[in-house]
PDB file of N, CA and C in Angstrom:
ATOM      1  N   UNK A   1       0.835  -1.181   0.000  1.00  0.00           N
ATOM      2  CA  UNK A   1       0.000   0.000   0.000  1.00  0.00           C
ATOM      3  C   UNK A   1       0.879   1.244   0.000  1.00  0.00           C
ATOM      4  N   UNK A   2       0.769   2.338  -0.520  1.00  0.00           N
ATOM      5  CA  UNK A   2       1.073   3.177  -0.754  1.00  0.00           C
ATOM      6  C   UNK A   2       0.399   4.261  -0.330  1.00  0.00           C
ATOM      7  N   UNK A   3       0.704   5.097   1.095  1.00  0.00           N
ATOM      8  CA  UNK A   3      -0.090   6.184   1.815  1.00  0.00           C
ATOM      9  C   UNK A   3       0.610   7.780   1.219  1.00  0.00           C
ATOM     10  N   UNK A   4      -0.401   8.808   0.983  1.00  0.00           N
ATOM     11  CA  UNK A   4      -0.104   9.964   0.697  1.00  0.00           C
ATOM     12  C   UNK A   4      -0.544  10.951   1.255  1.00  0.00           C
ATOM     13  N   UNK A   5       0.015  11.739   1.610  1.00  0.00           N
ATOM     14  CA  UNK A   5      -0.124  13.130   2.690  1.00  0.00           C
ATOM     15  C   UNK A   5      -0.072  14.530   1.815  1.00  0.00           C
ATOM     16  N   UNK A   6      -1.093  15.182   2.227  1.00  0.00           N
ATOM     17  CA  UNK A   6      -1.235  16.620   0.905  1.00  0.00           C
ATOM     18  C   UNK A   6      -1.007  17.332   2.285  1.00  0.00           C
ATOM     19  N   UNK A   7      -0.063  18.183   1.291  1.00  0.00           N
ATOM     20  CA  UNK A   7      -0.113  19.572   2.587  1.00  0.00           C
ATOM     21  C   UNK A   7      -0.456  20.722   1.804  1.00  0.00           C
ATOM     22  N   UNK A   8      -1.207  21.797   1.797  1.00  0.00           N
ATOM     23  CA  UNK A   8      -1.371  22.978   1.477  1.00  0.00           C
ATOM     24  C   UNK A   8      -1.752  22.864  -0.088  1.00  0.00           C
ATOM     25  N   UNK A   9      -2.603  22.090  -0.392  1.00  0.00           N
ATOM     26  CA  UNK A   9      -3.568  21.780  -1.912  1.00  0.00           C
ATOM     27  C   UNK A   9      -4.228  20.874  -1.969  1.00  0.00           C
ATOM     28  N   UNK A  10      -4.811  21.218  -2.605  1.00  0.00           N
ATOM     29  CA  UNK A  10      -6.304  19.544  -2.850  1.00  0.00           C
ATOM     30  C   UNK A  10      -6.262  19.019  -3.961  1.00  0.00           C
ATOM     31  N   UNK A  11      -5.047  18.455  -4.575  1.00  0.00           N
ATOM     32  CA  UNK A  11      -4.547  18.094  -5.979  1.00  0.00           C
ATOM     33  C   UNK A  11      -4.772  16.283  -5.762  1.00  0.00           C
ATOM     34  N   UNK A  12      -5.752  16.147  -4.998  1.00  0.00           N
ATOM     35  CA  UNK A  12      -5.945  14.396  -4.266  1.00  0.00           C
ATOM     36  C   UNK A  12      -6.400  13.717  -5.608  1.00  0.00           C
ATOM     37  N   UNK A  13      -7.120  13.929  -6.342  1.00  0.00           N
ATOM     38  CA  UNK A  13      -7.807  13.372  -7.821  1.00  0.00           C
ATOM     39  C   UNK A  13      -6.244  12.588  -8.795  1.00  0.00           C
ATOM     40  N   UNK A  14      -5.761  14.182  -8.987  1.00  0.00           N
ATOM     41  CA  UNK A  14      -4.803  14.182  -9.708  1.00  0.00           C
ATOM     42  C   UNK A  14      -3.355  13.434  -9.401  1.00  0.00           C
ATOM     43  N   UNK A  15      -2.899  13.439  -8.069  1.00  0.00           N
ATOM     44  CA  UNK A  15      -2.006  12.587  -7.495  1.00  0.00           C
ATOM     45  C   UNK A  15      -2.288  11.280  -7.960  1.00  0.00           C
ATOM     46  N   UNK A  16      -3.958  11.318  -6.989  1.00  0.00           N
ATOM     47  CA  UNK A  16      -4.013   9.553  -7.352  1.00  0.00           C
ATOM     48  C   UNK A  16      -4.198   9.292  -8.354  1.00  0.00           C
ATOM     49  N   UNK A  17      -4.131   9.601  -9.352  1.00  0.00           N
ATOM     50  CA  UNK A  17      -4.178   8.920 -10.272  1.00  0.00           C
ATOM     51  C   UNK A  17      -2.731   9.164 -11.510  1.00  0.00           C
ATOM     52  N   UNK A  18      -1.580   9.852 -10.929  1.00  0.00           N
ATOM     53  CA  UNK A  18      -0.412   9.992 -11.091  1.00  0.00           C
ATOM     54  C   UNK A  18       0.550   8.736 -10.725  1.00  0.00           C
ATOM     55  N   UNK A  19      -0.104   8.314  -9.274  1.00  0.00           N
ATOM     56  CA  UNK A  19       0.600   7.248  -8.842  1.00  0.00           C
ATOM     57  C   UNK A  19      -0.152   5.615  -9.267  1.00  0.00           C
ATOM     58  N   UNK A  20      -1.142   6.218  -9.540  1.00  0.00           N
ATOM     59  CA  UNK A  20      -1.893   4.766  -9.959  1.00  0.00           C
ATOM     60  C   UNK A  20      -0.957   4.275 -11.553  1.00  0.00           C
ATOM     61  N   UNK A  21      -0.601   4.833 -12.067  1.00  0.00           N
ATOM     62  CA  UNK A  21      -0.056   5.028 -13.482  1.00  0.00           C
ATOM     63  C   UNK A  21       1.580   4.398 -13.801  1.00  0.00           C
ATOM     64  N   UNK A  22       1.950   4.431 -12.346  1.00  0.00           N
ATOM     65  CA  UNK A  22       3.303   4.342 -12.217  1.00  0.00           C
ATOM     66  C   UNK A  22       3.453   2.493 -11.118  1.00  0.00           C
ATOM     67  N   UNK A  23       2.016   2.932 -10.841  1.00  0.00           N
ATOM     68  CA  UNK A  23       2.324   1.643  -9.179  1.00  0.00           C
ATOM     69  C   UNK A  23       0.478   1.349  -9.444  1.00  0.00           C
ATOM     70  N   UNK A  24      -0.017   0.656 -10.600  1.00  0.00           N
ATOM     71  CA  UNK A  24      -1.214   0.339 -11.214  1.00  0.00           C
ATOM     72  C   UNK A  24      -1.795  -1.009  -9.984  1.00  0.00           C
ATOM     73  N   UNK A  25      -0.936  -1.882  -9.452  1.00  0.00           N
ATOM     74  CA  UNK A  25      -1.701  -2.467  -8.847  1.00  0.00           C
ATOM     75  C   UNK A  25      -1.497  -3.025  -7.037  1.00  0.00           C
ATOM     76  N   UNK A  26      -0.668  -1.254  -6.535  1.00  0.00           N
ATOM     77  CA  UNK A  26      -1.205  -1.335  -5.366  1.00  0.00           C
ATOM     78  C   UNK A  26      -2.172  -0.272  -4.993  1.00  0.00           C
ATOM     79  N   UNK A  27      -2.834  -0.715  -3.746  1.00  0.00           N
ATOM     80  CA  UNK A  27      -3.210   0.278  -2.699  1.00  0.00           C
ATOM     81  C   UNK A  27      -3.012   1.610  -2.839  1.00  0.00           C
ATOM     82  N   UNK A  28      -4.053   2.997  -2.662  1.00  0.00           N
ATOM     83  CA  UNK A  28      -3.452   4.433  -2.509  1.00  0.00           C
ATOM     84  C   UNK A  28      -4.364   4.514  -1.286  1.00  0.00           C
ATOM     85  N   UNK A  29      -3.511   4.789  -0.450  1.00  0.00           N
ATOM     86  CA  UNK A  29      -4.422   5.209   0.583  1.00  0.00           C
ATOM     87  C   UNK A  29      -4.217   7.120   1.275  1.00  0.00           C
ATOM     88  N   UNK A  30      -4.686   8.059   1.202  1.00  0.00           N
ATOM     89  CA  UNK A  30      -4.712   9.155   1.379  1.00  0.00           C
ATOM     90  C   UNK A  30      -4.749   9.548   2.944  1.00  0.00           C
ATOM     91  N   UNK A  31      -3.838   9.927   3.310  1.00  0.00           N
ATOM     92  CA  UNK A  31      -4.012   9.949   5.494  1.00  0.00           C
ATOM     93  C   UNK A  31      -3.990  11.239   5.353  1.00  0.00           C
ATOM     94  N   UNK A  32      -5.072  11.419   6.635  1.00  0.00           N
ATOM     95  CA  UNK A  32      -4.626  12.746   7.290  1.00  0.00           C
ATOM     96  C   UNK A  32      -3.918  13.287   8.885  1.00  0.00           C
ATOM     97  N   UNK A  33      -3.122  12.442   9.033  1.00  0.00           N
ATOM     98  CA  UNK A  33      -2.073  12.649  10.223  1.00  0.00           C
ATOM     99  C   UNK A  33      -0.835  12.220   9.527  1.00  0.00           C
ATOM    100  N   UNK A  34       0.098  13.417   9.511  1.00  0.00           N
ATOM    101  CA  UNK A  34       1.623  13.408   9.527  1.00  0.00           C
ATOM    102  C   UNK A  34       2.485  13.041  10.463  1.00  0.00           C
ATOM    103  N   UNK A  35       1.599  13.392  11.646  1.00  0.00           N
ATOM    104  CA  UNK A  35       2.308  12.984  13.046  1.00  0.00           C
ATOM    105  C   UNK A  35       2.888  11.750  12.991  1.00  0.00           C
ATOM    106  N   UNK A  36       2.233  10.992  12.451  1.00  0.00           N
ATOM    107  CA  UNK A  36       2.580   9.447  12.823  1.00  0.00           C
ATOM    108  C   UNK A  36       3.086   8.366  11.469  1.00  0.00           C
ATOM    109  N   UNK A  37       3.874   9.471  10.926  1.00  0.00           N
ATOM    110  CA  UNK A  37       4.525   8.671   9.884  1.00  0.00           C
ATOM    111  C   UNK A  37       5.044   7.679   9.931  1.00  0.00           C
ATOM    112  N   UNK A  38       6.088   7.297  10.977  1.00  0.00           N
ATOM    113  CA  UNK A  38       6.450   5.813  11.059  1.00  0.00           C
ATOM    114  C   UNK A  38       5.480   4.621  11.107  1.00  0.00           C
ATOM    115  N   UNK A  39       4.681   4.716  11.321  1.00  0.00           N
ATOM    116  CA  UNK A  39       3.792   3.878  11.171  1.00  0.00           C
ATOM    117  C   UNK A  39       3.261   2.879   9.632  1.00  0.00           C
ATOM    118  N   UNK A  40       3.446   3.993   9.146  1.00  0.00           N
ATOM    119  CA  UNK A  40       3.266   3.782   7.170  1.00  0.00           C
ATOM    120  C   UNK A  40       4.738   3.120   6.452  1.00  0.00           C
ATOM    121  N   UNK A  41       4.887   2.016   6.044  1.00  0.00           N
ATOM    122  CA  UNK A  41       5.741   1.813   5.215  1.00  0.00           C
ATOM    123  C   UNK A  41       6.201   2.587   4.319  1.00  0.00           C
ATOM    124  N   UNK A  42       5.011   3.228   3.450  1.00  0.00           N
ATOM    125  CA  UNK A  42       5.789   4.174   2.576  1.00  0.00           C
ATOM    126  C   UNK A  42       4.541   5.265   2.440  1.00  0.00           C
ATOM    127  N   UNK A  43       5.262   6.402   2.519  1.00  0.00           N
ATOM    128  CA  UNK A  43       4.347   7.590   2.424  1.00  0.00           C
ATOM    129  C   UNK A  43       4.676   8.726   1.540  1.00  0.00           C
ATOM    130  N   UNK A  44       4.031   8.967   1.042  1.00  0.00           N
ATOM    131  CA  UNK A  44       4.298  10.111  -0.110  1.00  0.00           C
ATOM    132  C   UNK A  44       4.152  11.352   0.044  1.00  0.00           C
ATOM    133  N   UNK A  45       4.766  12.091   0.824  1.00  0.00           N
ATOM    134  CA  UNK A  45       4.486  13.494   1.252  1.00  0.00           C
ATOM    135  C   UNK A  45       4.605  14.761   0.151  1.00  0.00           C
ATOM    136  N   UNK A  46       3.120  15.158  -0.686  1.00  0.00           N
ATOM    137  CA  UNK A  46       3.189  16.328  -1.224  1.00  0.00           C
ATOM    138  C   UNK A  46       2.730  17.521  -0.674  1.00  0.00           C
ATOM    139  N   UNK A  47       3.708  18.487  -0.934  1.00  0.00           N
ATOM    140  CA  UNK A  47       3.308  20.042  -0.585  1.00  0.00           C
ATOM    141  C   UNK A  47       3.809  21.280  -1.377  1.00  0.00           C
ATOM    142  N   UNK A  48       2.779  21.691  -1.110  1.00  0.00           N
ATOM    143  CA  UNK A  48       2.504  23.397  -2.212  1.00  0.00           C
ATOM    144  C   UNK A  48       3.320  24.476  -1.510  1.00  0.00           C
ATOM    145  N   UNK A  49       4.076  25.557  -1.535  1.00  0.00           N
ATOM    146  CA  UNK A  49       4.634  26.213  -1.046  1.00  0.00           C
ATOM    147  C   UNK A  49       4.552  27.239  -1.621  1.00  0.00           C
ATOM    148  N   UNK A  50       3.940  28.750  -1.201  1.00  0.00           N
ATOM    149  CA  UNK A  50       3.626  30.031  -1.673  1.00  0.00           C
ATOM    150  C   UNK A  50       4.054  30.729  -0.780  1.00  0.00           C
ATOM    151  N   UNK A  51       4.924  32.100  -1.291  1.00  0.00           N
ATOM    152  CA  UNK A  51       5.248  32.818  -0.967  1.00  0.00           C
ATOM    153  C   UNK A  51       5.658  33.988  -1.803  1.00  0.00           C
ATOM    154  N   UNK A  52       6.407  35.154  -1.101  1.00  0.00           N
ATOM    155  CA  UNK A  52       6.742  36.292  -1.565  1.00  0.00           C
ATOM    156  C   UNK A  52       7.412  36.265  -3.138  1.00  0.00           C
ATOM    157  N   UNK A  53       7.724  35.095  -2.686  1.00  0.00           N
ATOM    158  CA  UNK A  53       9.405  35.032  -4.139  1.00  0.00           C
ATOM    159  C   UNK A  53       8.825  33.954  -5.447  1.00  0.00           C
ATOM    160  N   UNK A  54       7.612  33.302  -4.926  1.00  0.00           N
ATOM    161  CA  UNK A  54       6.923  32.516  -5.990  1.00  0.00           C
ATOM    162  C   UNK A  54       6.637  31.356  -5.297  1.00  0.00           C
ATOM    163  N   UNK A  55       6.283  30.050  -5.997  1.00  0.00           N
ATOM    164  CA  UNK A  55       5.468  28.821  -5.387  1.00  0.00           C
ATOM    165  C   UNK A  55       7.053  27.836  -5.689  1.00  0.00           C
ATOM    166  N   UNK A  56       6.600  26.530  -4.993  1.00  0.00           N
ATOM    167  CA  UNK A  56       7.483  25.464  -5.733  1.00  0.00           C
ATOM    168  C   UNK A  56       6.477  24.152  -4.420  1.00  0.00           C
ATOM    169  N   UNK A  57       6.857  23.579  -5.687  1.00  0.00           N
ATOM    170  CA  UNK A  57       6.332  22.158  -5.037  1.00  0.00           C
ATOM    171  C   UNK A  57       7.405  20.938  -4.209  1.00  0.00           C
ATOM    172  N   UNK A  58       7.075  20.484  -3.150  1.00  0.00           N
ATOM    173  CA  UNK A  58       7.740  19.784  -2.359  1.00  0.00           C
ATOM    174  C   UNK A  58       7.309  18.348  -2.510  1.00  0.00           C
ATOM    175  N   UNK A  59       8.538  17.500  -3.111  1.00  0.00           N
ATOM    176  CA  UNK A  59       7.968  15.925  -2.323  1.00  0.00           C
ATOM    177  C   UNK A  59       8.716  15.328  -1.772  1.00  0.00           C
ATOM    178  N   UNK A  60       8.075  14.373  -1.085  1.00  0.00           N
ATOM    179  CA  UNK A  60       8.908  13.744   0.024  1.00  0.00           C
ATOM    180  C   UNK A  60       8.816  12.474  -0.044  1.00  0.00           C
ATOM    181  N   UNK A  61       9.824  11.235  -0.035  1.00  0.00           N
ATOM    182  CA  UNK A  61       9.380   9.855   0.007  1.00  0.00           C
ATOM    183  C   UNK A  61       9.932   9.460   1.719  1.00  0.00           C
ATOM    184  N   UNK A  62       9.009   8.758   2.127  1.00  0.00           N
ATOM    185  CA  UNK A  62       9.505   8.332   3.827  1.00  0.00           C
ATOM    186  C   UNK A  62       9.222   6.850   3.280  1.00  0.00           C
ATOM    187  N   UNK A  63       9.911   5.775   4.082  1.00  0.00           N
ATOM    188  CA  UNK A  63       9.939   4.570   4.050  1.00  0.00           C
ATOM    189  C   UNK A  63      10.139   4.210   5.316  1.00  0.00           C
ATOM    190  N   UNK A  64       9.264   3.677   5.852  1.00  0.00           N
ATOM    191  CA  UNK A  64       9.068   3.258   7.920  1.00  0.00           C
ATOM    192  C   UNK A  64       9.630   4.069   8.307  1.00  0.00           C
ATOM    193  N   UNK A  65       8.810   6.000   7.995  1.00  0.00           N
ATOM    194  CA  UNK A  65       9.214   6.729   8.646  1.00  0.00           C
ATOM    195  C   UNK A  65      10.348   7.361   8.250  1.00  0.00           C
ATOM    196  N   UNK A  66      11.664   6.992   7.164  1.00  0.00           N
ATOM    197  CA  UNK A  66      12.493   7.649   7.427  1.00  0.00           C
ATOM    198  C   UNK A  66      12.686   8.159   5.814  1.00  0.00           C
ATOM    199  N   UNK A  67      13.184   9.860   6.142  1.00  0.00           N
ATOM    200  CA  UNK A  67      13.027  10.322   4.424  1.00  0.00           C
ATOM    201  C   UNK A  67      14.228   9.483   3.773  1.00  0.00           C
ATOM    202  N   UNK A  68      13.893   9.062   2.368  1.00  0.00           N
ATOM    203  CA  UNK A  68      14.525   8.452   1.583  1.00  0.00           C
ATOM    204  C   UNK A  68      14.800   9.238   0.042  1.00  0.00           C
ATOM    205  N   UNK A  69      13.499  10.020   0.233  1.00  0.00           N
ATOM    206  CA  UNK A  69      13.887  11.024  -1.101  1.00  0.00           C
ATOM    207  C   UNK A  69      13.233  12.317  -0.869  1.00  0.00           C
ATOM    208  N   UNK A  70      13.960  13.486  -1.268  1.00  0.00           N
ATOM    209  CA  UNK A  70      12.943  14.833  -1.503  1.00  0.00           C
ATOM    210  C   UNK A  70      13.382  15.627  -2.469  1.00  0.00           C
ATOM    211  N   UNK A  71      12.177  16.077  -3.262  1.00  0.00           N
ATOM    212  CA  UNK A  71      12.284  16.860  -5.016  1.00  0.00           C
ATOM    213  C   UNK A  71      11.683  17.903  -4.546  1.00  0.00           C
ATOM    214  N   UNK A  72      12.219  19.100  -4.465  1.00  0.00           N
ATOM    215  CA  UNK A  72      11.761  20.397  -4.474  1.00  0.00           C
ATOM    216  C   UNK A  72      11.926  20.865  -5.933  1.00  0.00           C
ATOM    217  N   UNK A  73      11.130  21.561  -6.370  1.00  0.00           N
ATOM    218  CA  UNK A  73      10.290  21.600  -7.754  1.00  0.00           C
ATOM    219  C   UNK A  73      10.183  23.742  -8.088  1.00  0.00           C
ATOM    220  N   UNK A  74      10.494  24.519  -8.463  1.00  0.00           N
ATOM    221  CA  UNK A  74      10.325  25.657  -8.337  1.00  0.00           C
ATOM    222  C   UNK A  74       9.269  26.060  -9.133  1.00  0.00           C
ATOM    223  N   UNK A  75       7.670  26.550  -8.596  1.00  0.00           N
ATOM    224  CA  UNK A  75       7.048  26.384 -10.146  1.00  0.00           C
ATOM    225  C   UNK A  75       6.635  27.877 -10.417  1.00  0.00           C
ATOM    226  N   UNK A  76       7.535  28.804 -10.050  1.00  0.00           N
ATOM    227  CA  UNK A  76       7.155  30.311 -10.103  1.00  0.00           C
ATOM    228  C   UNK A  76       5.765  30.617 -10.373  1.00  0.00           C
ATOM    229  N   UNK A  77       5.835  31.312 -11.348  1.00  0.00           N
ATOM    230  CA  UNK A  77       4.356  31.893 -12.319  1.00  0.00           C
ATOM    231  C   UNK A  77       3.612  30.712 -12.853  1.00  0.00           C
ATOM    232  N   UNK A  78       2.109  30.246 -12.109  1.00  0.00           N
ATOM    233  CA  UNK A  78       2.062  28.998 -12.617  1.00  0.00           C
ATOM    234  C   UNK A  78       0.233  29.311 -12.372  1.00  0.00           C
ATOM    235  N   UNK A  79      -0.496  28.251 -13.084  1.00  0.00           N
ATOM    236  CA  UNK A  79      -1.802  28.015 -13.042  1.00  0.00           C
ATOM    237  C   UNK A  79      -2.549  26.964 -12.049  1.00  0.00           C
ATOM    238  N   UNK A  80      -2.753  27.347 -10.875  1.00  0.00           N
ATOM    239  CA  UNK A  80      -3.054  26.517  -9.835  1.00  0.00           C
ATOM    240  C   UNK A  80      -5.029  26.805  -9.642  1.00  0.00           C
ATOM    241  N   UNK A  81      -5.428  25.974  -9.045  1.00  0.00           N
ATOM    242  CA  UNK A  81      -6.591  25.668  -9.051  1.00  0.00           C
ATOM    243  C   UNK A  81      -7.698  26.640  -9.151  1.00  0.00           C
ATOM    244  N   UNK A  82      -7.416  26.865 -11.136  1.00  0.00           N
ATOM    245  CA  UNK A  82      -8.739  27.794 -11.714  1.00  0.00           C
ATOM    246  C   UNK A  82      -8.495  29.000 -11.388  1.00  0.00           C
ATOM    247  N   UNK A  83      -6.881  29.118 -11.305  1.00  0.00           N
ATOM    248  CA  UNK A  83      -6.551  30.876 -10.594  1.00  0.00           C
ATOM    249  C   UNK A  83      -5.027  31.099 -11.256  1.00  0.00           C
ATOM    250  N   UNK A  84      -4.846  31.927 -12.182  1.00  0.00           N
ATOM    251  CA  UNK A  84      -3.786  32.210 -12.746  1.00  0.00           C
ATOM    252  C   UNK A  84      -3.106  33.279 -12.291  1.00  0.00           C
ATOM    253  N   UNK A  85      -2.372  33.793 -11.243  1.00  0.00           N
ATOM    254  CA  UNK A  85      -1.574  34.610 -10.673  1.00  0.00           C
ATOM    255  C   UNK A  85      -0.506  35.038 -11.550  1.00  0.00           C
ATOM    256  N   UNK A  86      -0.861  36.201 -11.956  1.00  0.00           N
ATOM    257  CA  UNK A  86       1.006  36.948 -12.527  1.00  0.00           C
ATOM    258  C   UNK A  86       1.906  37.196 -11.666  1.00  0.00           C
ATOM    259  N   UNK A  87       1.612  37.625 -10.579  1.00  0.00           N
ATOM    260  CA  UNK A  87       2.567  37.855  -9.029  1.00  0.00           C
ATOM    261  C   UNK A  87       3.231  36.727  -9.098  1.00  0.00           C
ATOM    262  N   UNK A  88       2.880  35.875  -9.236  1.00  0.00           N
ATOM    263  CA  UNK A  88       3.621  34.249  -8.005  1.00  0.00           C
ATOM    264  C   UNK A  88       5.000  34.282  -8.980  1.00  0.00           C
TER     265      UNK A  88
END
């Protein structure tokens, strides 16, 4: 099974079915406690990050709890949910 954690977007549709594409015949299971990551074999931690200087996307791979991978993503000026910002 394969657990995923959204922080700061509701891109849940689109994930799952990002990872279904790649990992077609396990488990997606979507949690909402971070606290207790060790618990999850493998967890997929995505997050949105906005600020002054622009957005970028964060991921995180944990495996029993412990990070094993993270892709920080810079996505400046970008089209996020039905809202096109020139600022970001």
């Amino acid at each position: 099974m394969i657990n995923v954690y959204i922080k700061e977007h509701q891109f849940k549709h689109d994930l799952f079915e990002l990872i279904r594409a790649f990992f077609p015949n396990r488990d997606i299971n979507f949690v909402e406690d971070m606290d207790r990551i060790s618990k999850y074999k493998i967890l997929i931690e995505s997050s949105l990050v906005s600020n002054f200087s622009g957005s970028c996307a964060i991921t995180r791979i944990y495996n029993n709890g412990e990070l094993i991978k993270e892709n920080k993503e810079d996505i400046g000026k970008t089209y996020l949910g039905g809202v096109y910002d020139e600022n970001r």
